[in-house]
C-alpha atoms as a PDB file:
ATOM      1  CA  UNK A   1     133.074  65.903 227.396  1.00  0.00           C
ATOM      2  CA  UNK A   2     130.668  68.645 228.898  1.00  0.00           C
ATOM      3  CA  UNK A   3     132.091  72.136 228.096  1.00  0.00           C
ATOM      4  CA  UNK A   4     129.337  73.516 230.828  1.00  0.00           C
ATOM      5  CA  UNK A   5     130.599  76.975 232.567  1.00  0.00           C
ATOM      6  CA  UNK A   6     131.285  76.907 236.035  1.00  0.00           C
ATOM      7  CA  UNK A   7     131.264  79.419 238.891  1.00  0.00           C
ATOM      8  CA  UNK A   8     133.667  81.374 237.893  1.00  0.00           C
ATOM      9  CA  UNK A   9     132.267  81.965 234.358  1.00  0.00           C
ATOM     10  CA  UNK A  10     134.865  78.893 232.674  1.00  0.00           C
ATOM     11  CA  UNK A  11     134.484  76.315 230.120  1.00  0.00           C
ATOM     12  CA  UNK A  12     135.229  72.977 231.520  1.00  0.00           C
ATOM     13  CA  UNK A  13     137.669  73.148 227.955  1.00  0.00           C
ATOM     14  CA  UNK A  14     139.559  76.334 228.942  1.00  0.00           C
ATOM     15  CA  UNK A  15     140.585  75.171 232.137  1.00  0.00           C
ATOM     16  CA  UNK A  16     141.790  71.826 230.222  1.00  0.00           C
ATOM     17  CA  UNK A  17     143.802  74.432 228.032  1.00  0.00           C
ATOM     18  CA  UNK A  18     144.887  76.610 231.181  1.00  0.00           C
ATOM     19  CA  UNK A  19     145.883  73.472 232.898  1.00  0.00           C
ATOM     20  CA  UNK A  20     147.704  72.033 229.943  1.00  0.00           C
ATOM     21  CA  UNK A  21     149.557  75.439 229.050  1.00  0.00           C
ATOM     22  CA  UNK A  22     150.596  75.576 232.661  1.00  0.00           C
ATOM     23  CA  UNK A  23     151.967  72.008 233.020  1.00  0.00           C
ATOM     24  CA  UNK A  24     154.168  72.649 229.736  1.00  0.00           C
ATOM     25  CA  UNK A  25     155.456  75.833 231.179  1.00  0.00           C
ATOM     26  CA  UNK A  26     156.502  73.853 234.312  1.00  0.00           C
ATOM     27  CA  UNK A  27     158.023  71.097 232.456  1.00  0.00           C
ATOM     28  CA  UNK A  28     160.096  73.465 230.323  1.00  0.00           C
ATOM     29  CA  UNK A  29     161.002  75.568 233.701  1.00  0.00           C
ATOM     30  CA  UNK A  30     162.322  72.125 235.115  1.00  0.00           C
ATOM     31  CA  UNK A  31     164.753  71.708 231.874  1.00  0.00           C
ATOM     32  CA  UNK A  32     165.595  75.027 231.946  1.00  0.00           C
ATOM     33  CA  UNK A  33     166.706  74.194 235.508  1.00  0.00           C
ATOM     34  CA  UNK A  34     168.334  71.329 235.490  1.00  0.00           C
ATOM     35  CA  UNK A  35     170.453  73.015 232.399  1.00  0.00           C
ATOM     36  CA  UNK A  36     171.620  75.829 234.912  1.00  0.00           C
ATOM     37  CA  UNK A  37     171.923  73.292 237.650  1.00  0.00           C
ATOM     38  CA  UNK A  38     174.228  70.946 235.728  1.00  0.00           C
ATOM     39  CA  UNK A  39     176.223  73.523 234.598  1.00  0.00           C
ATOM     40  CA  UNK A  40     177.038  75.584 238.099  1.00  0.00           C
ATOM     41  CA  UNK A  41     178.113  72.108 239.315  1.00  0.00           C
ATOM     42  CA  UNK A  42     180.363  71.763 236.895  1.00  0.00           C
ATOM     43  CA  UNK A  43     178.478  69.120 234.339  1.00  0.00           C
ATOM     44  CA  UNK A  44     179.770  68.910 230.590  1.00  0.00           C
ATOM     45  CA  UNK A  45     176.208  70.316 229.333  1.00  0.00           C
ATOM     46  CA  UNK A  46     177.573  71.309 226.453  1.00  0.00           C
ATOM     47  CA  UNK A  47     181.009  69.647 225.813  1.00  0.00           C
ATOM     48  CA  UNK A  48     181.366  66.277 224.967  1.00  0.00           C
ATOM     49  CA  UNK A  49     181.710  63.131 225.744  1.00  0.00           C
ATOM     50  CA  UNK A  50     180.154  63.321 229.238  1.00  0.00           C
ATOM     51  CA  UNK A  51     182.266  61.464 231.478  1.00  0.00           C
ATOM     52  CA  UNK A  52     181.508  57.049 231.243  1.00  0.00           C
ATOM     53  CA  UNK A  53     182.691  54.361 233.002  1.00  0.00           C
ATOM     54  CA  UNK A  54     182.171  50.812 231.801  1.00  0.00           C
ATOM     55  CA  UNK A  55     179.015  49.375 233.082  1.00  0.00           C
ATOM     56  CA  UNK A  56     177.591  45.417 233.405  1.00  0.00           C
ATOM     57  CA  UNK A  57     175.246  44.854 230.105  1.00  0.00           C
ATOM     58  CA  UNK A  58     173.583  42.089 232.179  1.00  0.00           C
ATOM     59  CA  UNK A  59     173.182  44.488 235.320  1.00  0.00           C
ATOM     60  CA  UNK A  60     172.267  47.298 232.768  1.00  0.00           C
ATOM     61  CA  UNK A  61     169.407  44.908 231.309  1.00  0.00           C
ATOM     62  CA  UNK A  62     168.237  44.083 234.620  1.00  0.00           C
ATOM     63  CA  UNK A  63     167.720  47.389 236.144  1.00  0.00           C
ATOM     64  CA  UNK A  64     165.925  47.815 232.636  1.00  0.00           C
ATOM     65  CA  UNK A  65     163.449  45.465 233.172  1.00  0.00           C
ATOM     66  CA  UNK A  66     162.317  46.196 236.425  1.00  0.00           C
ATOM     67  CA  UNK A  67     162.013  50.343 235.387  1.00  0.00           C
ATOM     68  CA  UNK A  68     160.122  48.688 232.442  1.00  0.00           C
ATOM     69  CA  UNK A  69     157.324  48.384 235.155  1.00  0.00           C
ATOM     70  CA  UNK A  70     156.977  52.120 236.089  1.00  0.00           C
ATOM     71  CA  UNK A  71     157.907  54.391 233.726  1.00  0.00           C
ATOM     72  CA  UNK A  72     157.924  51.928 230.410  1.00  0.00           C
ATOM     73  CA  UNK A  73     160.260  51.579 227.448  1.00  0.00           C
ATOM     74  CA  UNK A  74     162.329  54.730 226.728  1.00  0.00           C
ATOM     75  CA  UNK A  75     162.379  56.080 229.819  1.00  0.00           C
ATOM     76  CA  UNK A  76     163.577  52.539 231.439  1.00  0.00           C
ATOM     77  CA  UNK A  77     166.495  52.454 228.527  1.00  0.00           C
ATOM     78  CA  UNK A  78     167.700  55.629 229.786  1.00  0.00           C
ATOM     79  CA  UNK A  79     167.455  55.274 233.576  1.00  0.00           C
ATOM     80  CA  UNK A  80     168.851  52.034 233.171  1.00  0.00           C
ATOM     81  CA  UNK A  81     172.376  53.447 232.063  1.00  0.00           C
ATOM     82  CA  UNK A  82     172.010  57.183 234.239  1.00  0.00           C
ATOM     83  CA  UNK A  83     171.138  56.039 237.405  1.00  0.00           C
ATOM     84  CA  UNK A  84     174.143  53.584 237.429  1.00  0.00           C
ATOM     85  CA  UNK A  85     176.160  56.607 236.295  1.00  0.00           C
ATOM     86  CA  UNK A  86     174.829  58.712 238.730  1.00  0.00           C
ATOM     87  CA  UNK A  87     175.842  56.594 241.390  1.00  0.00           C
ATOM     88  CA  UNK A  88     179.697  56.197 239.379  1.00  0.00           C
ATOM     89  CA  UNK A  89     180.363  59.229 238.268  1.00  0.00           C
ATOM     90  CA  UNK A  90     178.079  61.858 239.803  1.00  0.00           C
ATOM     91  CA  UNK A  91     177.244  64.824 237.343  1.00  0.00           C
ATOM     92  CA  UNK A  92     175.764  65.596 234.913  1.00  0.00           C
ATOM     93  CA  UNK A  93     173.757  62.370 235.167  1.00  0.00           C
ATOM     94  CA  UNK A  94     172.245  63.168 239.049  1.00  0.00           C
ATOM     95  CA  UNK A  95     171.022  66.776 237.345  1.00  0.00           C
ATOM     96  CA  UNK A  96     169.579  65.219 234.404  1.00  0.00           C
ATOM     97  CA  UNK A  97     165.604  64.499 234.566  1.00  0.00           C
ATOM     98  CA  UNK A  98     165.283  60.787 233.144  1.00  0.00           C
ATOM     99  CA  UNK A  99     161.699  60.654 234.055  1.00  0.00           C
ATOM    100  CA  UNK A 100     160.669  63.644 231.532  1.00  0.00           C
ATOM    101  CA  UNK A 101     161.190  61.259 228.761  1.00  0.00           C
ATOM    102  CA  UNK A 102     158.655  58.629 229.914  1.00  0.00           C
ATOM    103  CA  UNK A 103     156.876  60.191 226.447  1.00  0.00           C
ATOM    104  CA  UNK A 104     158.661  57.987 224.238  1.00  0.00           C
ATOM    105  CA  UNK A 105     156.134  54.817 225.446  1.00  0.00           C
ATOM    106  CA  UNK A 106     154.370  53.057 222.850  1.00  0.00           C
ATOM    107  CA  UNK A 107     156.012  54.824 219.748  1.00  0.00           C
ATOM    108  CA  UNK A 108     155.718  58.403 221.529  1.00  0.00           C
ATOM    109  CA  UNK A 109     152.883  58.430 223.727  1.00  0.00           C
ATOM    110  CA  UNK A 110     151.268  55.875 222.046  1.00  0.00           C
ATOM    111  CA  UNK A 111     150.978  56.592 218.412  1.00  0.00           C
ATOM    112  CA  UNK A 112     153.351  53.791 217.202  1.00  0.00           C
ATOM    113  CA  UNK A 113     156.061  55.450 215.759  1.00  0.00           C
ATOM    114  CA  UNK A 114     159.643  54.370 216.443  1.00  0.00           C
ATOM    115  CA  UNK A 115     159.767  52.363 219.440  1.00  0.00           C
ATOM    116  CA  UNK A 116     160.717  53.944 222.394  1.00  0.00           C
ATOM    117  CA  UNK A 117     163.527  51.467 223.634  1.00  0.00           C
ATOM    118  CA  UNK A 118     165.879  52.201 220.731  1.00  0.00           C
ATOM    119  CA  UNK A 119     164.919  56.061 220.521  1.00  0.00           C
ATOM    120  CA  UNK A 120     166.234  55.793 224.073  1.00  0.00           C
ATOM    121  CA  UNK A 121     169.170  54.181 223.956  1.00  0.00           C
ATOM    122  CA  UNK A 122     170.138  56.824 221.064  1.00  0.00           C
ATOM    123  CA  UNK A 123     169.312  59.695 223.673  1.00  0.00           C
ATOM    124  CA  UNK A 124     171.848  57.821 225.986  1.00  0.00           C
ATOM    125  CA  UNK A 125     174.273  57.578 222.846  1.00  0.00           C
ATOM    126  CA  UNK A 126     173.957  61.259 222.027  1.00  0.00           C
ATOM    127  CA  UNK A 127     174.629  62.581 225.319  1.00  0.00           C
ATOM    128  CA  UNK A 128     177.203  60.664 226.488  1.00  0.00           C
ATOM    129  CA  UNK A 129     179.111  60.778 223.497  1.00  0.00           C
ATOM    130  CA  UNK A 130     178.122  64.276 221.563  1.00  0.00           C
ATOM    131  CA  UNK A 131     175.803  64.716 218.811  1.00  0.00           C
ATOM    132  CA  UNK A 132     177.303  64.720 215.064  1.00  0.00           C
ATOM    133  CA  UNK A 133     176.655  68.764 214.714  1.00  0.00           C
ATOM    134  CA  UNK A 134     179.073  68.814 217.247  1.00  0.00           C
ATOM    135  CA  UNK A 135     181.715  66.594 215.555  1.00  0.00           C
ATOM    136  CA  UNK A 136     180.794  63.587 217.812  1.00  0.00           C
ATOM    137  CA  UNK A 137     180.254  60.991 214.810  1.00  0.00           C
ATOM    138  CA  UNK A 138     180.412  57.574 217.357  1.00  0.00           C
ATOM    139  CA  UNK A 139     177.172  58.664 218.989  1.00  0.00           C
ATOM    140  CA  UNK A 140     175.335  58.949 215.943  1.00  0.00           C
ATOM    141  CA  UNK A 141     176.852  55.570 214.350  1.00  0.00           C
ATOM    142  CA  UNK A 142     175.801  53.703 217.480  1.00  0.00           C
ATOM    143  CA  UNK A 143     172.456  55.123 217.216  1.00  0.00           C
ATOM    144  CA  UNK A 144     172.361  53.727 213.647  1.00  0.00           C
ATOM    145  CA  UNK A 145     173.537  50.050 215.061  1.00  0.00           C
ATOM    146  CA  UNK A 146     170.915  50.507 217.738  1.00  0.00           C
ATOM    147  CA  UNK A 147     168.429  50.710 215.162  1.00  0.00           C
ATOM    148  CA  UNK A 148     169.723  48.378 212.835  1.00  0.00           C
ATOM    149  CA  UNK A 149     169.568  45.666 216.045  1.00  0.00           C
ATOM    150  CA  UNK A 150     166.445  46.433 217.107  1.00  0.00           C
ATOM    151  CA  UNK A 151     165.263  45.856 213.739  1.00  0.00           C
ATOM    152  CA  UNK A 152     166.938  42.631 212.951  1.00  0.00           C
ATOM    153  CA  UNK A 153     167.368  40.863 215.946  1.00  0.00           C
ATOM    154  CA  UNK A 154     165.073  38.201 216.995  1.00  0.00           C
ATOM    155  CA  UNK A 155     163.405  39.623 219.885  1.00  0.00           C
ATOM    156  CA  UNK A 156     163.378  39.744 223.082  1.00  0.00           C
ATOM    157  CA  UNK A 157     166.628  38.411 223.267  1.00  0.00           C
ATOM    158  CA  UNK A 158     167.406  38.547 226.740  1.00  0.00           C
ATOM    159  CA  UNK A 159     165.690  36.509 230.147  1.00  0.00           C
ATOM    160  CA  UNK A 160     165.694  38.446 233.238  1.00  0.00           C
ATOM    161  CA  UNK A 161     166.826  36.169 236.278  1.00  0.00           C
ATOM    162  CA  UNK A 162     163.314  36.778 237.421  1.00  0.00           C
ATOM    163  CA  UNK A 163     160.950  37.271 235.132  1.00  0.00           C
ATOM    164  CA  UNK A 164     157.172  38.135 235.819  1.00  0.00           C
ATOM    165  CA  UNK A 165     155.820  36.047 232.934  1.00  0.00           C
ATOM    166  CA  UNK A 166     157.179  32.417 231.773  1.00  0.00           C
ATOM    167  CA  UNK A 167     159.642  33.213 228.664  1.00  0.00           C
ATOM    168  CA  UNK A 168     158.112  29.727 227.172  1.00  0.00           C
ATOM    169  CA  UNK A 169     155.025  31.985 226.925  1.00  0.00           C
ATOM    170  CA  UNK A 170     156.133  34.629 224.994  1.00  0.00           C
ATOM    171  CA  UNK A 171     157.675  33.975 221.389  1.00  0.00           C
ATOM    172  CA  UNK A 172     160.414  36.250 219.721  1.00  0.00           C
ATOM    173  CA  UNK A 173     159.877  37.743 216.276  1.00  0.00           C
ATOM    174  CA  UNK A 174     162.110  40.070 214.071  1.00  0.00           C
ATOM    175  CA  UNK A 175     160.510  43.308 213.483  1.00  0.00           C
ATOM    176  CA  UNK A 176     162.301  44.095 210.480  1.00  0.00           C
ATOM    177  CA  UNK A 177     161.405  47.704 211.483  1.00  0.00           C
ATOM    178  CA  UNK A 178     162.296  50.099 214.211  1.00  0.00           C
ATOM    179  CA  UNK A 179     158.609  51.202 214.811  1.00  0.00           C
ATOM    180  CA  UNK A 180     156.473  50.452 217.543  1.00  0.00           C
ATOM    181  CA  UNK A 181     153.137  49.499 215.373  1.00  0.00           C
ATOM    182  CA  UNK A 182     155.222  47.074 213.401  1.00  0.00           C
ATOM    183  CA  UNK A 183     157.442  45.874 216.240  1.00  0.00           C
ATOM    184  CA  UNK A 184     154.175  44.958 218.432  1.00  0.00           C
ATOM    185  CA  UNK A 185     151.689  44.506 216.250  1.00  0.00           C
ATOM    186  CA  UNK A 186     154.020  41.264 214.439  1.00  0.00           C
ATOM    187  CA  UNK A 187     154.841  40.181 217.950  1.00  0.00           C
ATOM    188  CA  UNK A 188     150.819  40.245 218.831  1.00  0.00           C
ATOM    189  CA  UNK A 189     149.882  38.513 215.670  1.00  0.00           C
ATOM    190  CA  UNK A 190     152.428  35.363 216.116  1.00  0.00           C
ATOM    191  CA  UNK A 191     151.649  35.120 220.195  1.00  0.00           C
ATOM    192  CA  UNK A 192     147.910  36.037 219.286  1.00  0.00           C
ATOM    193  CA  UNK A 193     147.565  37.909 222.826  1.00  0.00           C
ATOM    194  CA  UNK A 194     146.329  41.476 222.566  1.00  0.00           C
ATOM    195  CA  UNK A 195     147.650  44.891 223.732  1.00  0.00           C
ATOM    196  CA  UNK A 196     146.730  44.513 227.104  1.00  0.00           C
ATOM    197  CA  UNK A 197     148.059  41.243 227.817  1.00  0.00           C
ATOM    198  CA  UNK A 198     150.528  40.339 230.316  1.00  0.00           C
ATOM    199  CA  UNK A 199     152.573  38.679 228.134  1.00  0.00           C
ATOM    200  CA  UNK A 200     152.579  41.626 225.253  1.00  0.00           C
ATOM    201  CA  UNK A 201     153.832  43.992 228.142  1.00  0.00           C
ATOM    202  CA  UNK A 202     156.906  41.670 229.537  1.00  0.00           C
ATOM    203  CA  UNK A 203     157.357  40.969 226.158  1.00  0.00           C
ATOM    204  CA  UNK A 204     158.127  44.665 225.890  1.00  0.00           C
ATOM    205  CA  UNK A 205     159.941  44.714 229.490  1.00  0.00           C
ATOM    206  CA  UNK A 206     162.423  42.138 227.757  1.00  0.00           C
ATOM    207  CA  UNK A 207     162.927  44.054 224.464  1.00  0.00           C
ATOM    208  CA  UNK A 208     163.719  47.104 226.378  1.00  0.00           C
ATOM    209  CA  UNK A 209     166.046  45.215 228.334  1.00  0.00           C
ATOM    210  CA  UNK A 210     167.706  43.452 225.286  1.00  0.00           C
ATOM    211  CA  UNK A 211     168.231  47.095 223.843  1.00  0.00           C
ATOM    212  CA  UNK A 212     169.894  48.743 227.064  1.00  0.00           C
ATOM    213  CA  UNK A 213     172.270  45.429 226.941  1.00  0.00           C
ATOM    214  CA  UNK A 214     173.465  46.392 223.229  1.00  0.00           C
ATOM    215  CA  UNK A 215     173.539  49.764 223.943  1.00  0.00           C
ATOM    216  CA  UNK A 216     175.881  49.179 227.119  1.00  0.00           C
ATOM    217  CA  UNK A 217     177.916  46.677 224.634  1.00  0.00           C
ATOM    218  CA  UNK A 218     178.501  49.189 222.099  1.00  0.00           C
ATOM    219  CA  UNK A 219     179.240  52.525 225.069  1.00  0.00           C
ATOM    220  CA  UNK A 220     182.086  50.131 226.374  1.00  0.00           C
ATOM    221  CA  UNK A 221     183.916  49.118 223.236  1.00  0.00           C
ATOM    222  CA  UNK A 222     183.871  53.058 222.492  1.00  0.00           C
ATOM    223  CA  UNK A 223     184.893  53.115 226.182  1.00  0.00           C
ATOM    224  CA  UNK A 224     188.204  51.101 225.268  1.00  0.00           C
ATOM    225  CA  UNK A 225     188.273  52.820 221.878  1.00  0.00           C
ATOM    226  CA  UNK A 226     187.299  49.574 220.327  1.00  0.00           C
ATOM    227  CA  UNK A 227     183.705  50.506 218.445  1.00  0.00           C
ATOM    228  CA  UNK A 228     183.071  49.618 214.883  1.00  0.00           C
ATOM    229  CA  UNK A 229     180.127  50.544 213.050  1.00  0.00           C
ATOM    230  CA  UNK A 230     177.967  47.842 212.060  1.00  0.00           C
ATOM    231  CA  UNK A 231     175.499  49.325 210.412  1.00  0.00           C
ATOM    232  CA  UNK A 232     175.707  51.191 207.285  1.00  0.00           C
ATOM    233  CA  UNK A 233     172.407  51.962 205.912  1.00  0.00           C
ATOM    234  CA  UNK A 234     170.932  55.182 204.664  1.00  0.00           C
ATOM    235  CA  UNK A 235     167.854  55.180 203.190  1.00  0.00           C
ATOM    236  CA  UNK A 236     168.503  59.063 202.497  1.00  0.00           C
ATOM    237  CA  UNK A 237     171.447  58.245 200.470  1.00  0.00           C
ATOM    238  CA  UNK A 238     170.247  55.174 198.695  1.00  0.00           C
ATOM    239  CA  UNK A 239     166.672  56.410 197.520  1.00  0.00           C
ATOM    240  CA  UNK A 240     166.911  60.186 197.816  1.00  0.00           C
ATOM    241  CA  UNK A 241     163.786  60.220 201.007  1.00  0.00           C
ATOM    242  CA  UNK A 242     164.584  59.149 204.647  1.00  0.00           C
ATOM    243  CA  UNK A 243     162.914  56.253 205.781  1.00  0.00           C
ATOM    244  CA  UNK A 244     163.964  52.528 206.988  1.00  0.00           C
ATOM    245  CA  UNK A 245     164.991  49.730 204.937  1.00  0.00           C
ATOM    246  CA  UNK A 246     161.598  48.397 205.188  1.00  0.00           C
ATOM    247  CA  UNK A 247     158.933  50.445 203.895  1.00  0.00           C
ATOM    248  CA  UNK A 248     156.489  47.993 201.751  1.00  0.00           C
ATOM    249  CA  UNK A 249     154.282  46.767 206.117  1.00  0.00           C
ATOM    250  CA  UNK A 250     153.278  49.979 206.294  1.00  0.00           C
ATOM    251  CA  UNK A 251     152.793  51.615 202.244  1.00  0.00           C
ATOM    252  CA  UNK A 252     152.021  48.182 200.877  1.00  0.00           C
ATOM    253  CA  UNK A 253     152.581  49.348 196.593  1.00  0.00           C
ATOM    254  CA  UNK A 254     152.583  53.298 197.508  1.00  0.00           C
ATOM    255  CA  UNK A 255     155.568  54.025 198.779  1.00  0.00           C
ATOM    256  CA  UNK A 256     156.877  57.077 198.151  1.00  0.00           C
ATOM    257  CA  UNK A 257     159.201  58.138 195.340  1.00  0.00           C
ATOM    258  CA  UNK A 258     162.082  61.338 195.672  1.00  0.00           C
ATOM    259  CA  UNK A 259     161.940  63.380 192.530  1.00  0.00           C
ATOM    260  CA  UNK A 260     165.015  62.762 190.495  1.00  0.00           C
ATOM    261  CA  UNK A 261     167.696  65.311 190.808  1.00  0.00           C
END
C-alpha cells in the first residue's frame, strides 16, 4: 500500500488509522446507545432472564439459513432467535443491535477460532437467560451443550425446505472440535471443494441453521422448566488448562501441560 502524502499533508496510513479510530468510536457510541435506549423503555438490560416465549426450532433454523446469506454464521444464529422475539415480545430484543456481531464469521473475522454459529447461540443463551456472575447457571450450561453438539454432531444436520445447493452434494462430518479451522477445514478435506465453493458456504448456511435449532430446543425446555445439562466437560477441571476435549488436530505431540499444584 502507498503511504504517499496528500494535499493536506497526510499519509495515506494515518487516514486508515483516523478512519479506523473513528469507526470504533461510532460503533461503541451505538452500544452505548442502544444500552440507554433499552433501558428508558423499560428492557431488562441488566436483570435477568429477559423475557422468552417458546419459538419453532424448524422456523428458527429457517430464518437461520436464509440470514446465513447476508450477514453469515454468528450473526444469523442470533438474528434468527431476536428478530422472532422482537416481533413476540418487543424489548429489549427491538433495541438490541444483532448486526454488530456479524464479527464472529469464520472463527472471528476470519482467523478460525471457535466457530461463530455456536459462539452465537451462547450470546443468545447468555442474554436471555443471565450470565453465571450473575447467578444465572442455565445459560452457561446450555452454552456448554451448545458446544458439546456442535462438536459431536454429525454435521449439518438439518435440510432447509429450499436449499440453494443439492444436500446430496454436500457430506456431513463430525468436527470433534468447536473451532472454525477444524470444523471447515475436515468438512473441505472429505467434500474436497475449497473455501470458496458453493457448497463449503451452504454447507456452513446448514450448520448455522442446525445450531439455532438446538439452541431453540434447549431455550424451550428451560422455557417449561424442563432443561437438563448434557454436557459435563471441563477441560479446566480435568487437566488444570482450559481448552476442548480435543486438543492433539491442532498441537499434534505438544500440547500443553498445567504445572502441578
Amino acid at each position: 500500500m502507498s503511504d504517499a502524502i496528500n494535499d493536506k499533508g497526510m499519509s495515506r496510513r494515518q487516514m486508515m488509522i483516523g478512519t479506523g479510530a473513528l469507526a470504533a468510536t461510532t460503533a461503541l457510541a451505538s452500544l452505548g446507545g442502544w444500552a440507554k435506549s433499552a433501558h428508558a423503555q423499560g428492557g431488562p438490560t441488566e436483570k435477568w432472564p429477559w423475557p422468552y416465549v417458546k419459538l419453532d426450532p424448524k422456523e428458527t433454523a429457517e430464518i437461520c439459513y436464509k440470514e446465513w446469506y447476508r450477514v453469515f454464521c454468528g450473526c444469523a444464529v442470533i438474528n434468527s432467535v431476536f428478530s422472532q422475539l422482537r416481533e413476540k415480545v418487543g424489548e429489549p430484543y427491538k433495541s438490541f443491535p444483532v448486526d454488530a456481531f456479524v464479527f464472529l464469521e469464520g472463527g472471528q473475522m476470519g482467523w478460525g477460532t471457535i466457530c461463530g454459529s455456536p459462539a452465537g447461540a451462547n450470546i443468545v443463551a447468555n442474554l436471555i437467560i443471565g450470565p453465571r456472575i450473575a447467578g444465572a447457571h442455565e445459560g452457561h450450561q446450555i452454552a456448554a451443550d451448545i458446544m458439546d453438539f456442535y462438536s459431536k454432531a454429525n454435521m449439518p444436520v438439518f435440510v432447509p425446505a429450499s436449499p440453494k445447493i443439492d444436500p446430496a452434494t454436500i457430506p456431513q462430518t463430525v468436527s470433534e472440535s468447536p473451532l472454525c479451522h477444524i470444523s471447515v477445514g475436515r468438512w473441505m478435506k472429505a467434500a474436497n471443494k475449497p473455501l470458496g465453493s458453493p457448497e463449503r458456504k451452504d454447507r456452513c448456511a446448514r450448520v448455522a441453521a442446525s445450531t439455532a435449532y438446538r439452541l431453540v430446543e434447549l431455550l424451550n425446555d428451560w422455557h417449561d422448566g424442563k432443561y437438563k445439562p448434557t454436557s459435563s466437560f471441563s477441560c479446566s477441571k480435568e487437566n488444570g488448562i482450559t481448552g476442548q476435549f480435543n486438543c492433539t488436530d491442532c498441537h499434534g505431540d505438544k500440547v500443553p501441560e498445567a504445572p502441578k499444584s
